[in-house]
N, C-alpha and C. Protein backbone atom coordinates (compact mmCIF):
# COMPACT_ATOMS: atom_id res chain seq x y z
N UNK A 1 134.80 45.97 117.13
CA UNK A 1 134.50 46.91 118.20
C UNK A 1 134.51 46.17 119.54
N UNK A 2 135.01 46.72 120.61
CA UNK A 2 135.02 46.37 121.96
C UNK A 2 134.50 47.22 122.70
N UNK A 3 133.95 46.51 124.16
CA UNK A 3 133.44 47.36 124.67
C UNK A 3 133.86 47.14 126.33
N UNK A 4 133.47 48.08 127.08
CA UNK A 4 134.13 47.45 128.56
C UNK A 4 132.99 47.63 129.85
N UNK A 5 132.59 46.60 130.40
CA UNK A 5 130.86 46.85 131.14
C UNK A 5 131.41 46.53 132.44
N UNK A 6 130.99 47.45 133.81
CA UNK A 6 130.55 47.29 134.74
C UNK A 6 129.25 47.57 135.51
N UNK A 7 129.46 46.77 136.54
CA UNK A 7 127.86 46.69 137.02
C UNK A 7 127.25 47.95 137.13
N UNK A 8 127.88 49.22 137.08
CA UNK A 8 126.99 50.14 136.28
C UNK A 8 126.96 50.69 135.14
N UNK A 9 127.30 49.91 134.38
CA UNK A 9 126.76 50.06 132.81
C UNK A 9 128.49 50.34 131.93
N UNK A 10 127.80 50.42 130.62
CA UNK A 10 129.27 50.31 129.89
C UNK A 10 129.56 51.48 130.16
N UNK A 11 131.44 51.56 130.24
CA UNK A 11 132.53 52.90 130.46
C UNK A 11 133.34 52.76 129.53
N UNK A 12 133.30 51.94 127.92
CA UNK A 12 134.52 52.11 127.16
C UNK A 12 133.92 51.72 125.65
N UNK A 13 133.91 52.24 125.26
CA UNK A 13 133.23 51.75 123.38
C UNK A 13 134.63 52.10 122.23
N UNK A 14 135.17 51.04 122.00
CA UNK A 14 136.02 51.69 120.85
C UNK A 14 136.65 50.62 120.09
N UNK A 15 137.67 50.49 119.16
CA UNK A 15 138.36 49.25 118.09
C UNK A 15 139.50 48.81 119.46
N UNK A 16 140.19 47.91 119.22
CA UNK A 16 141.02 47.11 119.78
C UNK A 16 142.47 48.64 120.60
N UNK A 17 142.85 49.04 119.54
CA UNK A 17 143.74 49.74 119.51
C UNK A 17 143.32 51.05 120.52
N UNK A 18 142.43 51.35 120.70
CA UNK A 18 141.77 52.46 121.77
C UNK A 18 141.70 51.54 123.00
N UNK A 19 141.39 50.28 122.91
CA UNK A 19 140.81 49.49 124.36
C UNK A 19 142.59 49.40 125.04
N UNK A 20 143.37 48.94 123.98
CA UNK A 20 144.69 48.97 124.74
C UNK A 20 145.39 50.14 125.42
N UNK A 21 144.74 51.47 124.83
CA UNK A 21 145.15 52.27 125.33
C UNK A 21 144.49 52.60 126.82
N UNK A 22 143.81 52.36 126.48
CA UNK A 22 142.47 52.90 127.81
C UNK A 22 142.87 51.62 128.76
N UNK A 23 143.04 50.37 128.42
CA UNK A 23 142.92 49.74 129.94
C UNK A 23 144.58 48.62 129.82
N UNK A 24 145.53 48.88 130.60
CA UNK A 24 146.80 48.24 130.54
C UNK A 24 146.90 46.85 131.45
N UNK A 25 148.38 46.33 130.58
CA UNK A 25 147.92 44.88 131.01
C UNK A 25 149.99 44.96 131.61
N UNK A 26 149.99 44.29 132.49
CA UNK A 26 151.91 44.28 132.70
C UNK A 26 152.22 42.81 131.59
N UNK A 27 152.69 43.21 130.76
CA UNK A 27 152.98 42.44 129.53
C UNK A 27 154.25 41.66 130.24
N UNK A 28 154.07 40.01 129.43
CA UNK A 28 155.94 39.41 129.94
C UNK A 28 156.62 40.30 128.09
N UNK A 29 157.81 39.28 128.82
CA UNK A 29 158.91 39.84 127.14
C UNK A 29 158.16 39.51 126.21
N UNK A 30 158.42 40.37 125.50
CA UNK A 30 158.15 40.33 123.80
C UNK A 30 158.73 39.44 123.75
N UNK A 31 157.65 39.22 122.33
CA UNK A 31 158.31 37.46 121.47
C UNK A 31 158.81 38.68 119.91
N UNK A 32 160.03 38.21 119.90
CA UNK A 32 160.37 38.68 118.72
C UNK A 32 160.28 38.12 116.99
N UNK A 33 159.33 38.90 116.36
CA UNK A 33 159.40 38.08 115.28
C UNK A 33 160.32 37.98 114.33
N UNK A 34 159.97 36.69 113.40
CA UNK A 34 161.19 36.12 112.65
C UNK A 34 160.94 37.17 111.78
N UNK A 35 162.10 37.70 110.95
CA UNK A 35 161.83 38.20 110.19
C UNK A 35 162.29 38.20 108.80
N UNK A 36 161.91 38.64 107.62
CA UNK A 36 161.55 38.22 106.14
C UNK A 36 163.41 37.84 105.71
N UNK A 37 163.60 36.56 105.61
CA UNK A 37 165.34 35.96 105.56
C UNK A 37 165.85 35.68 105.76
N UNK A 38 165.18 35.50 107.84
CA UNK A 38 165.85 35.27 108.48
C UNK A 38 165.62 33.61 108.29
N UNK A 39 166.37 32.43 108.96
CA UNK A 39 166.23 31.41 109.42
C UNK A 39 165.80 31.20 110.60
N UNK A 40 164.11 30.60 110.95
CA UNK A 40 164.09 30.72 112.30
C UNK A 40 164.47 29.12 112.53
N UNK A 41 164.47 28.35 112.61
CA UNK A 41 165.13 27.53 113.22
C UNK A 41 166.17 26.57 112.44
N UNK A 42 167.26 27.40 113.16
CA UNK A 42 168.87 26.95 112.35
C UNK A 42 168.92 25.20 113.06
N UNK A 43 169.44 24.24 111.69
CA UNK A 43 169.35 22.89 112.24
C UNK A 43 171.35 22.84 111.21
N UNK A 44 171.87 21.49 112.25
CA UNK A 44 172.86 21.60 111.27
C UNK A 44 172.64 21.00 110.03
N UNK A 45 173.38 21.08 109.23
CA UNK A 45 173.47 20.23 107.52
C UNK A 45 173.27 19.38 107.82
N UNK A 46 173.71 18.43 108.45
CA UNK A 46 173.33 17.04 107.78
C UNK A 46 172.35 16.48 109.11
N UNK A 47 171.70 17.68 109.19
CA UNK A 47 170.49 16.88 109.75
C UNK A 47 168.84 17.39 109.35
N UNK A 48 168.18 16.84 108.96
CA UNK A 48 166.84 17.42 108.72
C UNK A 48 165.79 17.56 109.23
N UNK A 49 165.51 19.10 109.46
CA UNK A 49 164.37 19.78 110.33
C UNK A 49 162.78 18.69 110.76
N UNK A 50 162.08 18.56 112.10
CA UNK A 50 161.17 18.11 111.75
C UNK A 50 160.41 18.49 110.92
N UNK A 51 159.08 17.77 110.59
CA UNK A 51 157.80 17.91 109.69
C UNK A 51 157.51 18.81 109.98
N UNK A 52 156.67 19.34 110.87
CA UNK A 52 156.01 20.65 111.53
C UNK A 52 156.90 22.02 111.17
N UNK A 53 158.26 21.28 111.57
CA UNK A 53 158.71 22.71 111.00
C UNK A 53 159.38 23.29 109.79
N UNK A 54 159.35 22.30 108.92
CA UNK A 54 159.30 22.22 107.70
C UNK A 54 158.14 23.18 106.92
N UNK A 55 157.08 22.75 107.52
CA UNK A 55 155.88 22.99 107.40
C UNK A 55 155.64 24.36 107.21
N UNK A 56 156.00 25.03 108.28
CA UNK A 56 156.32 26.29 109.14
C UNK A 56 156.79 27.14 107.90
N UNK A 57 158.14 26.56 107.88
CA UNK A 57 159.02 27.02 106.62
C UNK A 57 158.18 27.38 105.31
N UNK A 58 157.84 26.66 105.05
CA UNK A 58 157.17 26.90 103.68
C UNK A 58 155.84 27.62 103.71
N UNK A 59 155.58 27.95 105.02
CA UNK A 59 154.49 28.85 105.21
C UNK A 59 154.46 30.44 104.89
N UNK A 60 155.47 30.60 105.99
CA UNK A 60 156.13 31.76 106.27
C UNK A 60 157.10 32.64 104.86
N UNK A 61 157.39 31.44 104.03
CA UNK A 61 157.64 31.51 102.48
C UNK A 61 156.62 32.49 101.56
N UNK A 62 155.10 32.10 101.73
CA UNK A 62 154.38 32.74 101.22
C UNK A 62 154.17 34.22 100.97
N UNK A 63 154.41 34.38 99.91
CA UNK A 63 154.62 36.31 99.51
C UNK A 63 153.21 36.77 100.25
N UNK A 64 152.26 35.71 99.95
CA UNK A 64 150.86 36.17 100.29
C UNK A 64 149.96 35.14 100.51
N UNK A 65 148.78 35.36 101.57
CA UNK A 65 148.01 34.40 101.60
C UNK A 65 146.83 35.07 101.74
N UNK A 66 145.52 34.50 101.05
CA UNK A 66 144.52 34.32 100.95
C UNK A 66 143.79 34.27 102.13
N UNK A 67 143.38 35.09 103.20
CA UNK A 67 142.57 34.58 104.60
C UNK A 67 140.89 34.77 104.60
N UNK A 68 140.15 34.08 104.98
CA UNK A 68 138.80 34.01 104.95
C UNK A 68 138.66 35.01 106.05
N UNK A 69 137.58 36.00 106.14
CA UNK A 69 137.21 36.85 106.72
C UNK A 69 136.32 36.03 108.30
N UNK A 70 136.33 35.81 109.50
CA UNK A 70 135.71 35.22 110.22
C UNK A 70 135.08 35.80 111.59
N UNK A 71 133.73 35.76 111.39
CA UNK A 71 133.32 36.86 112.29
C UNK A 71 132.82 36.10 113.90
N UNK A 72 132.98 37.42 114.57
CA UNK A 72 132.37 36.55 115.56
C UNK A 72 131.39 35.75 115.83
N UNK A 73 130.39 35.88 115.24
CA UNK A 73 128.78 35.77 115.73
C UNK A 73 128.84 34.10 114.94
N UNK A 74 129.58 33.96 113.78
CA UNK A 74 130.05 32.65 113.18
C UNK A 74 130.51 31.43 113.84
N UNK A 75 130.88 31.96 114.83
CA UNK A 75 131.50 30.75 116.22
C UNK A 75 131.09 30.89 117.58
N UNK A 76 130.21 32.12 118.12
CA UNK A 76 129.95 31.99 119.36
C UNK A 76 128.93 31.09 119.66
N UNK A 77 129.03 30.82 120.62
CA UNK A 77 127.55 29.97 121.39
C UNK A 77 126.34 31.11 121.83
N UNK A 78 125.72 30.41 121.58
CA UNK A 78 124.02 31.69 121.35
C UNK A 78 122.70 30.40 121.57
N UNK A 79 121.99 30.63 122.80
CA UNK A 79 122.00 32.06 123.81
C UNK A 79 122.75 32.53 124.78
N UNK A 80 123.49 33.36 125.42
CA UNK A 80 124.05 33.46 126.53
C UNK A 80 123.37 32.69 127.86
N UNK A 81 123.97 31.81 128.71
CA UNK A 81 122.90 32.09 130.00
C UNK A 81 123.66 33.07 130.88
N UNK A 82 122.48 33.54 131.58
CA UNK A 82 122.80 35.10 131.96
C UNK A 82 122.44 34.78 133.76
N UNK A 83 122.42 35.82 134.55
CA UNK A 83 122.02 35.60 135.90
C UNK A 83 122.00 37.30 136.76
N UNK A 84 120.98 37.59 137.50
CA UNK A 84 121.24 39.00 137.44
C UNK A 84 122.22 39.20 138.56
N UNK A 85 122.65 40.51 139.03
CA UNK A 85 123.35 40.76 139.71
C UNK A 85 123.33 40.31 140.81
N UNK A 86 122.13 41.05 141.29
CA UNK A 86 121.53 40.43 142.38
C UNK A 86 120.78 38.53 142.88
N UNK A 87 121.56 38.44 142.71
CA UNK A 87 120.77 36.54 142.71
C UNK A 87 122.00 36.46 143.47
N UNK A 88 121.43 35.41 144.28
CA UNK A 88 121.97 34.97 145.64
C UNK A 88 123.36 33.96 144.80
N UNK A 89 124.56 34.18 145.48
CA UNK A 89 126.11 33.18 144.45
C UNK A 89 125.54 32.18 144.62
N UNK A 90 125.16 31.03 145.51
CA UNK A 90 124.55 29.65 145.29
C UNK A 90 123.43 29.38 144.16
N UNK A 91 122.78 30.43 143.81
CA UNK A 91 122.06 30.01 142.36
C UNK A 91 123.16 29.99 141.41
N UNK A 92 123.96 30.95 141.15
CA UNK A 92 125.07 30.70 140.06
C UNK A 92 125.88 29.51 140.06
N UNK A 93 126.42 28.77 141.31
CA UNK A 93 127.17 28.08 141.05
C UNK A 93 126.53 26.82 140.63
N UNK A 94 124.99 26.40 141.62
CA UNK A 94 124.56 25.65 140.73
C UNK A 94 123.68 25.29 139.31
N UNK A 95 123.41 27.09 138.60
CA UNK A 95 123.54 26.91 137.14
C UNK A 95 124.50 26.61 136.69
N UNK A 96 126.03 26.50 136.73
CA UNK A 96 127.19 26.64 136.45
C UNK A 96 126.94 25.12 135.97
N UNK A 97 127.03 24.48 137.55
CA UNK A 97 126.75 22.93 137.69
C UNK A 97 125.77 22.01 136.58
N UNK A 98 124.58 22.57 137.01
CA UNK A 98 124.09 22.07 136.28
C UNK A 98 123.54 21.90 134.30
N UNK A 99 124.48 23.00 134.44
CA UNK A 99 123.97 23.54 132.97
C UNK A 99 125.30 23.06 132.40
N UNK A 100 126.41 22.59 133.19
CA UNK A 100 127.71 22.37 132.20
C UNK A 100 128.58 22.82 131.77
N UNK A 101 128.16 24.27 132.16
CA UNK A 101 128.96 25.43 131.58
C UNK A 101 129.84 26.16 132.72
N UNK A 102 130.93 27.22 132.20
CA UNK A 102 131.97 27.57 132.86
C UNK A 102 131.92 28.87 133.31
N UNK A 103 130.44 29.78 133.13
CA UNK A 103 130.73 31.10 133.48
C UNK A 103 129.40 31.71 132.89
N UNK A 104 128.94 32.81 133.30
CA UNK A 104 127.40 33.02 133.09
C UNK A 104 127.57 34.68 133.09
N UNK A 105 126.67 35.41 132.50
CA UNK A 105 126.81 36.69 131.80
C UNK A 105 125.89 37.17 132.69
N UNK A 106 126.65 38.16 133.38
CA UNK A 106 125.55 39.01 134.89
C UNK A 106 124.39 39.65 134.01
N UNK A 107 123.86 40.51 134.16
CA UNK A 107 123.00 41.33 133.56
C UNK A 107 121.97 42.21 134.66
N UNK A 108 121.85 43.80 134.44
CA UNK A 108 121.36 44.15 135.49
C UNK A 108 119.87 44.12 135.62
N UNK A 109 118.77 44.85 136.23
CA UNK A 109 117.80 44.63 136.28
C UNK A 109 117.11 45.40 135.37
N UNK A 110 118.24 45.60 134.61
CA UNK A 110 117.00 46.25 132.72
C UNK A 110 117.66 45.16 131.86
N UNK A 111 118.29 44.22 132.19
CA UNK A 111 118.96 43.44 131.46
C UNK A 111 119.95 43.32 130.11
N UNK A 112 120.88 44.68 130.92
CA UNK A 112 122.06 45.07 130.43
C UNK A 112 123.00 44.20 130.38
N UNK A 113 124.46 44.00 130.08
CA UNK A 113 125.54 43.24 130.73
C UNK A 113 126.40 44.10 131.62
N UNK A 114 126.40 43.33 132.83
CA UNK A 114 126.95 43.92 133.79
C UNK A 114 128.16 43.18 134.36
N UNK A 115 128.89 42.53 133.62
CA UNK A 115 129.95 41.65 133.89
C UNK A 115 129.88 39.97 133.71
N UNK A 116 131.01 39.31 133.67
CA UNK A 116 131.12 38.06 133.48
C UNK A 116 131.57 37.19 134.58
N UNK A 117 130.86 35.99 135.33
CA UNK A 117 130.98 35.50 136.29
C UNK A 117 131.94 33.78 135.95
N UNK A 118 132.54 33.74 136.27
CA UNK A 118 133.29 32.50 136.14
C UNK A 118 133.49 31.18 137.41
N UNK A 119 133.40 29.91 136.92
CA UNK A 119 133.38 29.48 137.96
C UNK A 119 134.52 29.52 138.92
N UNK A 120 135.61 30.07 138.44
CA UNK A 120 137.13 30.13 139.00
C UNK A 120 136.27 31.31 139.88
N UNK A 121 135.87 32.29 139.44
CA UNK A 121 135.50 33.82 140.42
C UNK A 121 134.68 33.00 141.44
N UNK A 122 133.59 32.11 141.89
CA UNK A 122 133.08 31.77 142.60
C UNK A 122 133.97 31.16 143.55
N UNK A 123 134.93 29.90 143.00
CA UNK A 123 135.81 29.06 144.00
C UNK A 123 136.92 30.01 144.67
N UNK A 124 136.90 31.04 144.59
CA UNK A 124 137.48 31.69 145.45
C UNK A 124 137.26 32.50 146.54
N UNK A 125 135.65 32.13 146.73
CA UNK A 125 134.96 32.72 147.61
C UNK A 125 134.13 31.17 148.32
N UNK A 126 134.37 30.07 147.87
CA UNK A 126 133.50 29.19 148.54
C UNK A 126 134.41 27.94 149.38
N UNK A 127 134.14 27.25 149.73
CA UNK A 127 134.40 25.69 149.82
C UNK A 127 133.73 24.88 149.70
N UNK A 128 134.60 23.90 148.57
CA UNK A 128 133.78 22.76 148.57
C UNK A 128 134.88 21.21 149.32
N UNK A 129 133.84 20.76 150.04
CA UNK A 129 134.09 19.70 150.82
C UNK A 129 133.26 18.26 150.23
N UNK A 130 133.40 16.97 150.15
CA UNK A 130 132.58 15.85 149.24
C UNK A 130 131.52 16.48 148.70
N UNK A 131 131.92 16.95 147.86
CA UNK A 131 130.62 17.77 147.23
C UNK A 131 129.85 18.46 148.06
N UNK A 132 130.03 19.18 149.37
CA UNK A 132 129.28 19.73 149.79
C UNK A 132 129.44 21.39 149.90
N UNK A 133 128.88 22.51 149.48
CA UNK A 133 129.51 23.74 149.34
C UNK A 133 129.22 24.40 150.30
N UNK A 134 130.52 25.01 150.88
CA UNK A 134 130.05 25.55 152.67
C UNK A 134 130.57 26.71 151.63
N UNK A 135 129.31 27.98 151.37
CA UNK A 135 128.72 29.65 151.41
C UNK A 135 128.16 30.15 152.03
N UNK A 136 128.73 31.33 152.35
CA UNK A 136 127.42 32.58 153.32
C UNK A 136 126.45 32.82 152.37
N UNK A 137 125.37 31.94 152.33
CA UNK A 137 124.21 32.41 152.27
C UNK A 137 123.40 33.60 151.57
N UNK A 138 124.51 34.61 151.93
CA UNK A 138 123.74 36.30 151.83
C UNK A 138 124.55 36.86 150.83
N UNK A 139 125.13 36.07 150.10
CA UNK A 139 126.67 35.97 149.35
C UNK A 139 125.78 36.30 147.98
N UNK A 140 125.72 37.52 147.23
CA UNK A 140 125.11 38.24 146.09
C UNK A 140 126.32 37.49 144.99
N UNK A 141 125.98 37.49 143.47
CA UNK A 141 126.69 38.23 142.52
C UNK A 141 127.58 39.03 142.41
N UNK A 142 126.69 40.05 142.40
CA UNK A 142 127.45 41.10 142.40
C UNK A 142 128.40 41.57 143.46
N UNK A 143 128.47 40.78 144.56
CA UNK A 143 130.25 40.82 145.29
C UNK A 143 131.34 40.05 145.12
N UNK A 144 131.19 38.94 143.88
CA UNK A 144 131.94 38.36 143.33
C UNK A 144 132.50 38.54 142.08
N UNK A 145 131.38 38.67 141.19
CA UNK A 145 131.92 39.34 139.70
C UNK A 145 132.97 40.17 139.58
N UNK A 146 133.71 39.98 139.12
CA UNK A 146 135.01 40.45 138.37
C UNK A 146 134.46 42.14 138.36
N UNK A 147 135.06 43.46 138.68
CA UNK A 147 134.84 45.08 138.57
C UNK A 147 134.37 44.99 137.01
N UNK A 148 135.66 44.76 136.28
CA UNK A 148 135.30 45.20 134.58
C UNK A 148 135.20 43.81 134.27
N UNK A 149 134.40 43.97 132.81
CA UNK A 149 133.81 42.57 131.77
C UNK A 149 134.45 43.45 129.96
N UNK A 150 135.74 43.05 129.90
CA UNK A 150 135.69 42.99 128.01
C UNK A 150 134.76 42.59 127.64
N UNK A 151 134.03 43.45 126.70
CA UNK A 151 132.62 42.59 125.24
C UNK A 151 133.15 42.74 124.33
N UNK A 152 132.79 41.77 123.21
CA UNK A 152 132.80 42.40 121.79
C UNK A 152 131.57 42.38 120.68
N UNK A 153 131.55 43.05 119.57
CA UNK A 153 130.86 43.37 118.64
C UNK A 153 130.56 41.88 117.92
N UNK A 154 129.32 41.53 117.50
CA UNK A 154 129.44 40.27 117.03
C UNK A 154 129.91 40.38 115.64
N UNK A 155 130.40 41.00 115.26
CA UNK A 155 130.86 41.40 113.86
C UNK A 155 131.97 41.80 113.74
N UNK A 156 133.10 41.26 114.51
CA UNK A 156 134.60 41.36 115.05
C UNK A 156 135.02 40.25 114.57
N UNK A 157 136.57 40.80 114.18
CA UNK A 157 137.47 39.13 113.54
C UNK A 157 137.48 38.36 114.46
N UNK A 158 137.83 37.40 113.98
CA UNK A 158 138.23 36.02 115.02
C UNK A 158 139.53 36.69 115.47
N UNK A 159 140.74 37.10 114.43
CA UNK A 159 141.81 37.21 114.88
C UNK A 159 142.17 38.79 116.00
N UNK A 160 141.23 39.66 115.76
CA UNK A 160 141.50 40.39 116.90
C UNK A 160 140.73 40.32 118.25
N UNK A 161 139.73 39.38 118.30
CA UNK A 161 139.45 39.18 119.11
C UNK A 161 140.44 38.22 119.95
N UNK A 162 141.09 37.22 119.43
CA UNK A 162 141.76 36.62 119.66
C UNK A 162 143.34 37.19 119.99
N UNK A 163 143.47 38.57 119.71
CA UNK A 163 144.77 39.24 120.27
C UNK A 163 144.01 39.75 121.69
N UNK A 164 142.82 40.42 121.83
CA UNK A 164 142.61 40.52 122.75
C UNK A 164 142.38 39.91 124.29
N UNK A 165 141.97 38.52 123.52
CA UNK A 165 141.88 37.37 124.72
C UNK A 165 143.11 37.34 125.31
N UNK A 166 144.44 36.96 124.21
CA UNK A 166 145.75 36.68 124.60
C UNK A 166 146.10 37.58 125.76
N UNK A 167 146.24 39.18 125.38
CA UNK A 167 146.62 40.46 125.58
C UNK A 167 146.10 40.28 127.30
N UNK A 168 144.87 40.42 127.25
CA UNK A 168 144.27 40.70 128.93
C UNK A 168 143.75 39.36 129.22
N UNK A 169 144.53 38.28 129.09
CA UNK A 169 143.72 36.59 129.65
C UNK A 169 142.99 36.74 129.91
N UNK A 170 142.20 36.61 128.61
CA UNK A 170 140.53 36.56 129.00
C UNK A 170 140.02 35.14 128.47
N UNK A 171 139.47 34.11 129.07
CA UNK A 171 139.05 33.35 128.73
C UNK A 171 137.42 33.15 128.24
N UNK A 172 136.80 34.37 128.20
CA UNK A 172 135.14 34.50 127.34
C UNK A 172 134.89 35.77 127.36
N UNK A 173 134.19 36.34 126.37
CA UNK A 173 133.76 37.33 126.23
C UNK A 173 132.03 37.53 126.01
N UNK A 174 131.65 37.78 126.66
CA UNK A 174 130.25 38.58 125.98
C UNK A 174 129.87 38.90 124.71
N UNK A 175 129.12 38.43 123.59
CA UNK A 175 129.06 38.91 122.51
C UNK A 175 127.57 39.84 122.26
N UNK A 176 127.78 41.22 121.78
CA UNK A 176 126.92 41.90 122.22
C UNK A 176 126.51 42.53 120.06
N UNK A 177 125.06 43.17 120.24
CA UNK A 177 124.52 43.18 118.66
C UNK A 177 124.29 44.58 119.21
N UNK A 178 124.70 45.76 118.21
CA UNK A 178 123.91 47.04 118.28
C UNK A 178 124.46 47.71 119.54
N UNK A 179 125.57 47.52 119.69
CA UNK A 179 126.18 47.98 121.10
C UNK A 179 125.60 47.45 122.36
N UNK A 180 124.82 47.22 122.90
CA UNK A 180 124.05 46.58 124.10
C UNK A 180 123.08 45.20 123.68
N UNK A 181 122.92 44.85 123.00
CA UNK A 181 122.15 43.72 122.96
C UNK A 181 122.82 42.60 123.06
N UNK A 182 122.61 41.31 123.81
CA UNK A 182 123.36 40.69 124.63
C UNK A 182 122.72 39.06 123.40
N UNK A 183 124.20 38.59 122.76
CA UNK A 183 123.28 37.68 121.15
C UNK A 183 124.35 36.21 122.07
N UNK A 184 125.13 36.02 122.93
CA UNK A 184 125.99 35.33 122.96
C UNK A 184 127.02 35.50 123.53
N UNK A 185 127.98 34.30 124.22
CA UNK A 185 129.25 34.36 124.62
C UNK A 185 130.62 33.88 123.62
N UNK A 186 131.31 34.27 123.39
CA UNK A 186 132.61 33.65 123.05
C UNK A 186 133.42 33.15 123.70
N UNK A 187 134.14 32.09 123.64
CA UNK A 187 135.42 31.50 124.70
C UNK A 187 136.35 31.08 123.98
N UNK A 188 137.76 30.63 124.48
CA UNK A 188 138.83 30.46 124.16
C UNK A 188 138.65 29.66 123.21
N UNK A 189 137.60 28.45 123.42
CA UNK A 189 137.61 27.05 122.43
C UNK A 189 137.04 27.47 121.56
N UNK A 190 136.06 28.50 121.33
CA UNK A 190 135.53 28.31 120.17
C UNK A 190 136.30 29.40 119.63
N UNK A 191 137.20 29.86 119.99
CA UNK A 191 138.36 30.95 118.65
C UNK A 191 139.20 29.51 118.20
N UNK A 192 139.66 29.10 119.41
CA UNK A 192 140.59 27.63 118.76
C UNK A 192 139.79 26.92 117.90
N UNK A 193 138.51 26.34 117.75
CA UNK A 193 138.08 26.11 116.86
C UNK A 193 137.72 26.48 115.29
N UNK A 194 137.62 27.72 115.80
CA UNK A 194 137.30 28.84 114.67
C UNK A 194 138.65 28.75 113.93
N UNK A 195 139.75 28.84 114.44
CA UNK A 195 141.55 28.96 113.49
C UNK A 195 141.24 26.92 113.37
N UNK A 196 140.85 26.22 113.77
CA UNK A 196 141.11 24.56 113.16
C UNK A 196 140.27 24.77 112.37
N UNK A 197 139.13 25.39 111.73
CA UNK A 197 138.42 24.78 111.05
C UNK A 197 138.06 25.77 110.20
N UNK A 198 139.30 26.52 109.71
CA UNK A 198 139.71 27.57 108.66
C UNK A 198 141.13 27.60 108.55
N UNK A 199 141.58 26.98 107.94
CA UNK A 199 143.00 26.47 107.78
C UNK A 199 143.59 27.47 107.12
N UNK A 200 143.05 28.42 106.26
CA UNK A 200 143.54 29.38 105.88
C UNK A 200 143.69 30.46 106.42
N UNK A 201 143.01 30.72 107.79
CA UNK A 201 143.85 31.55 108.45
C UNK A 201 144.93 31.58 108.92
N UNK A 202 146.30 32.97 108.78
CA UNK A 202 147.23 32.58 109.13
C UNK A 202 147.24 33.31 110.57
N UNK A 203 147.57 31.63 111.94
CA UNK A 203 148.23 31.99 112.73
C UNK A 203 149.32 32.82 113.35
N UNK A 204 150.26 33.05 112.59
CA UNK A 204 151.22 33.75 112.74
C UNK A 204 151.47 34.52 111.75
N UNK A 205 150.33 35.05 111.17
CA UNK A 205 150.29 36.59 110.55
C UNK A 205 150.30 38.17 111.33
């Protein structure tokens, strides 16, 4: 399940296949897949394919494979740090700073999710000079945060969450329990982690 939150509250509850409909992305070309006979990468005779794609080969061979079921809540980072709307952008950037992390989960003043703040969304509103950050001061949250925030269900595959990241470049998501309860974030690394350290999922299924 996905969901879609702005700073006034969620406007979209539905599976993957409803969220694409409801919110569009300008797609590049399709990647066309190989398909069941084909040869995807023609090498001549007397030369032999690398390892990897050897590899490939004998993958894609498989009538069937076996995939472990992998949920979200299995790989996210938990607790979220969060920051409310209203908090002045210089507190965010230096939780950002100091906490290590790349992006912080708004939340309003009932402590909803009200969008996802990134440090890329901040540096485009600041300067930094030898480490010194020249901001207006009066500079909220909530005039920086991104309009819409993708969430998902903590009980979502790895792999469609992971079409979704691709789909609308999203680099973290909100992971939310019971439709609104706020259990965690997801990010790019920990889906990449999640496919290294389940080998039996197939990538290119």
């Amino acid at each position: 399940m996905f969901y879609i939150y702005d700073l006034d509250g969620q406007r979209f509850k539905g599976p993957m296949e409803a969220l694409e409909k409801q919110k569009r992305v300008d797609r590049r070309s399709p990647v066309t897949p190989i398909m069941e006979g084909e040869e995807p990468f023609p090498f001549p005779e007397n030369r032999q394919p690398p390892e990897g794609i050897a590899a490939y080969r004998q993958a894609i061979e498989k009538k069937s494979m076996l995939e472990p079921l992998v949920h979200i809540y299995q790989i996210m980072g938990s607790p979220a740090a969060t920051i409310r709307s209203d908090a002045p952008l210089m507190e965010a950037w230096l939780r950002l700073k100091e906490e290590g992390i790349r992006q912080l989960v708004v939340v309003s003043d009932r402590q909803e999710v009200a969008g996802l703040l990134a440090d890329r969304d901040i540096l485009r509103r600041i300067k930094v000079v030898d480490d010194v950050v020249d901001m207006d001061a009066g500079m909220t949250v909530a005039e920086v945060v991104p309009k819409e925030t993708i969430t998902t269900d903590s009980r979502s595959d790895i792999r469609r969450v992971a079409h979704v990241m691709a789909y609308y470049h999203v680099d973290a998501m909100p992971v939310l329990r019971d439709d609104t309860r706020l259990v965690g974030v997801v990010t790019r690394g920990d889906i990449l982690r999640g496919f290294a350290e389940n080998p039996r999922l197939n990538l290119w299924g």
